[in-house]
C-alpha atoms as a PDB file:
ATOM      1  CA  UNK A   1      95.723 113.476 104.542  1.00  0.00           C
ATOM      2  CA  UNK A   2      93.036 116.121 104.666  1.00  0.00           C
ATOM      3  CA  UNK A   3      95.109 119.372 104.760  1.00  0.00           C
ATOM      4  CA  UNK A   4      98.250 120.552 104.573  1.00  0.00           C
ATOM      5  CA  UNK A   5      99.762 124.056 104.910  1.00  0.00           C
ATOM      6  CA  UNK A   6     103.260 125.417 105.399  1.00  0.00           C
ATOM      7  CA  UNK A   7     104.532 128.543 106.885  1.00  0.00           C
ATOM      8  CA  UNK A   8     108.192 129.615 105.998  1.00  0.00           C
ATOM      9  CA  UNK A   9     110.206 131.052 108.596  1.00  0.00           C
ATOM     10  CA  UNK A  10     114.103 132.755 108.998  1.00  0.00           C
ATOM     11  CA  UNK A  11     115.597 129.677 108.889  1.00  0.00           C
ATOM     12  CA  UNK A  12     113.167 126.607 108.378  1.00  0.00           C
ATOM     13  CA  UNK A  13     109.623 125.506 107.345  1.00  0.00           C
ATOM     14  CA  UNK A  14     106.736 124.804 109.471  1.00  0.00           C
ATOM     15  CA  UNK A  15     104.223 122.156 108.026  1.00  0.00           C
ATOM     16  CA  UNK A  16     101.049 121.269 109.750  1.00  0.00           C
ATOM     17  CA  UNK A  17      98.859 118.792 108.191  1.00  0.00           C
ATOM     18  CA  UNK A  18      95.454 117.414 109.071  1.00  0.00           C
ATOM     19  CA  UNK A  19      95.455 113.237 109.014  1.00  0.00           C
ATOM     20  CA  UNK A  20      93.235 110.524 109.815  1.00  0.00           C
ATOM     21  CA  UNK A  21      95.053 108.097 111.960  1.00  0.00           C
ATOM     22  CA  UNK A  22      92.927 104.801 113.010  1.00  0.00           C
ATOM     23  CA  UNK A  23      89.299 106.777 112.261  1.00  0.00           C
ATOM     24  CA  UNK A  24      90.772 109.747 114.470  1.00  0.00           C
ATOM     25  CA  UNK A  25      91.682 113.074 112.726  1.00  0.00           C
ATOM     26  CA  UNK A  26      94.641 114.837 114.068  1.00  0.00           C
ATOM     27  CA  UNK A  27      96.328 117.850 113.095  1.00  0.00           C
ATOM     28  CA  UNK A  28      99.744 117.184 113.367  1.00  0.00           C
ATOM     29  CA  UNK A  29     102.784 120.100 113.219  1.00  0.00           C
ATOM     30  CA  UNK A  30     107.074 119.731 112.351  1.00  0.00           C
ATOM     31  CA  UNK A  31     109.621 121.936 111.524  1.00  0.00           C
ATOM     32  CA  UNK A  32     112.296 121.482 108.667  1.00  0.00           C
ATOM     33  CA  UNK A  33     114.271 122.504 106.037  1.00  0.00           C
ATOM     34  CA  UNK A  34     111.503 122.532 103.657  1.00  0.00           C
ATOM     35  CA  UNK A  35     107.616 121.237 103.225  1.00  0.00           C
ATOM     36  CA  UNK A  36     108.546 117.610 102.848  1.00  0.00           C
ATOM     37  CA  UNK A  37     111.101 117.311 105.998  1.00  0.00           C
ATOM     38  CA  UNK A  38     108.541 119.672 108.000  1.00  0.00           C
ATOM     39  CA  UNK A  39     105.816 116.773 106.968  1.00  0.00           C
ATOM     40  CA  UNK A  40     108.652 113.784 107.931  1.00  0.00           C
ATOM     41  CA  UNK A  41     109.199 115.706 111.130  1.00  0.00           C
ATOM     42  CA  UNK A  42     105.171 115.837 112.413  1.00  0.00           C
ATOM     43  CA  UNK A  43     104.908 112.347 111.265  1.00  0.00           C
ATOM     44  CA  UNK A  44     107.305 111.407 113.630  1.00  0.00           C
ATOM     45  CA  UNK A  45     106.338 114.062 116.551  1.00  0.00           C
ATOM     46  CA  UNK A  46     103.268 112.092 116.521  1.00  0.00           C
ATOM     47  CA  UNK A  47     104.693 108.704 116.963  1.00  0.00           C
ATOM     48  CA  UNK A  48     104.904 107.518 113.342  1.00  0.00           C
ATOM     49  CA  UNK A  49     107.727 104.311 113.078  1.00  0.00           C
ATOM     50  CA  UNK A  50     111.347 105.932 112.265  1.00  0.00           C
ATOM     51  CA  UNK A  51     112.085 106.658 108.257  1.00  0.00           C
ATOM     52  CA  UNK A  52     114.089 109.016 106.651  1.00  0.00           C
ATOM     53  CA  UNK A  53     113.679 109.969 103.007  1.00  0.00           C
ATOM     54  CA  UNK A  54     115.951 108.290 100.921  1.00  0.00           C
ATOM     55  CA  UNK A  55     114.882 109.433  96.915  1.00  0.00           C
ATOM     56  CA  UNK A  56     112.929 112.079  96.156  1.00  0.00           C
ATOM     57  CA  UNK A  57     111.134 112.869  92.463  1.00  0.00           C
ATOM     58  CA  UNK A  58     109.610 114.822  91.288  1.00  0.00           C
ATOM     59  CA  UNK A  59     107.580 115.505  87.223  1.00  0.00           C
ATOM     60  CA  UNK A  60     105.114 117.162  85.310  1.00  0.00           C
ATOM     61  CA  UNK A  61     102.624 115.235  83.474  1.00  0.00           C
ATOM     62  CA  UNK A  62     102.266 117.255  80.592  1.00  0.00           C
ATOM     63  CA  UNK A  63     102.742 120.897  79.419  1.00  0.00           C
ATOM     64  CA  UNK A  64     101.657 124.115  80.470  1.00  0.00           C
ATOM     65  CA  UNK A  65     101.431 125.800  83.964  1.00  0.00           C
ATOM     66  CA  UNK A  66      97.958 123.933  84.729  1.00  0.00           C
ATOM     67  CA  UNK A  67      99.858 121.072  84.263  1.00  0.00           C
ATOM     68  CA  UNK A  68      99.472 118.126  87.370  1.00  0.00           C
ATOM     69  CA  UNK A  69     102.562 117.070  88.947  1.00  0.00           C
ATOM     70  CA  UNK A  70     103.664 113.483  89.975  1.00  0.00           C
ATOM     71  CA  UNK A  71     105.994 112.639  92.742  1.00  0.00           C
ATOM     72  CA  UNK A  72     107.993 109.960  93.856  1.00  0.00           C
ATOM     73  CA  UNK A  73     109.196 109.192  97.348  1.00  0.00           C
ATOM     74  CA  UNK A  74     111.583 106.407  98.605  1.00  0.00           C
ATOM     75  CA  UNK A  75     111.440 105.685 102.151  1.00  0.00           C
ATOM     76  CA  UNK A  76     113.783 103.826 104.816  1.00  0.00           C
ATOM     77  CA  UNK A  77     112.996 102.257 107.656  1.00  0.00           C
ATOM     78  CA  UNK A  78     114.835 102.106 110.741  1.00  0.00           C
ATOM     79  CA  UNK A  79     115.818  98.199 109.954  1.00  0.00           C
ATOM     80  CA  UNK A  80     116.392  98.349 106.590  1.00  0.00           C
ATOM     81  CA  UNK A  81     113.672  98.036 104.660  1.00  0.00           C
ATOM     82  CA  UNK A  82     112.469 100.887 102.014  1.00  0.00           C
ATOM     83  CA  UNK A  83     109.294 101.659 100.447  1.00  0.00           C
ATOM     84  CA  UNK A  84     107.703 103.530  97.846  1.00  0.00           C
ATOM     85  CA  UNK A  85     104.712 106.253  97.224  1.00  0.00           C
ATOM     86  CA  UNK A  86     103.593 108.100  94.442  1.00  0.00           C
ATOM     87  CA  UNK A  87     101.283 110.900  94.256  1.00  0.00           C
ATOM     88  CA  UNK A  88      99.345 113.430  91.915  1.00  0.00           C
ATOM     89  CA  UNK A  89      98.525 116.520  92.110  1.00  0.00           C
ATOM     90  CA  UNK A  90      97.850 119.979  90.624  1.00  0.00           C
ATOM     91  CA  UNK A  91      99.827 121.517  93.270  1.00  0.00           C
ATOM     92  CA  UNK A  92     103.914 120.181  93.380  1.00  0.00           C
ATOM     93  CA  UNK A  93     103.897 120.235  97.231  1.00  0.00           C
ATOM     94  CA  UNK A  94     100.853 118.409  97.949  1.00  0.00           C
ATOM     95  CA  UNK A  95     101.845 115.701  95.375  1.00  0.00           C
ATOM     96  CA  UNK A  96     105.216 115.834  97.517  1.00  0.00           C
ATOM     97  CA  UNK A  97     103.361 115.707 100.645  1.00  0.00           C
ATOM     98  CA  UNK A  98     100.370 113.026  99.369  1.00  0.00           C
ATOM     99  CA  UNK A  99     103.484 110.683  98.149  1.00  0.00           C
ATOM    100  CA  UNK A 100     105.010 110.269 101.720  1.00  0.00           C
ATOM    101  CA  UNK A 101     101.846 109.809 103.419  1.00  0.00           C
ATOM    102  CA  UNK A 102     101.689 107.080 100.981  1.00  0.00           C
ATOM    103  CA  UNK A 103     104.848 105.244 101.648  1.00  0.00           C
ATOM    104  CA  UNK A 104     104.167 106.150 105.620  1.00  0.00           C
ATOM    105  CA  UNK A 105     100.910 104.150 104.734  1.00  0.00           C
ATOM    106  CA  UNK A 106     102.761 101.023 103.693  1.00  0.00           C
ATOM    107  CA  UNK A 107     104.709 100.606 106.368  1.00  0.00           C
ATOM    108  CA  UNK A 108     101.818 100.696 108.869  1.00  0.00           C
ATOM    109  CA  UNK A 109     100.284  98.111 106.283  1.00  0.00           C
END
């Protein structure tokens, strides 16, 4: 992932996020009730395999408001199957974000 940005609206989230997908970037945009459906939602707008979310975590590493922030995400494939991702990150939604791009990466592995 090279960017991602949100944009909050009435009644849902818009994330866009900039991604590398075999060598190619692409700049990919979904809708949802929040930063880390809005990122499920352009993942699969652009053709990603089926998942849905099926744990989410989320924890701070240590004390203080410059504090980074690790998060957890469980996901399910269409057949079954469920992976994992973790991420880290000063900011809570980019760790959020960063974490399903990782499980998304294991299932294309």
């Amino acid at each position: 992932m090279r960017r991602f940005g949100t944009r909050n609206c009435r009644f849902y989230v818009q994330g866009s996020l900039k991604v590398r997908v075999n060598g190619a970037e692409e700049e990919l945009t979904g809708w949802g009730n929040g930063p880390i459906d809005a990122c499920r939602n352009a993942l699969l707008r652009s053709g990603c395999a089926s998942f849905r979310i099926a744990y989410y975590s989320e924890h701070a590493r240590s004390a203080g408001s410059d504090a980074d922030a690790v998060a957890f995400i469980q996901i399910e494939l269409s057949d079954g199957s469920s992976l994992w991702g973790a991420a880290i990150h000063p900011n809570i939604e980019l760790a959020s974000i960063k974490a399903v791009i990782s499980a998304v990466n294991r299932a294309s592995s």
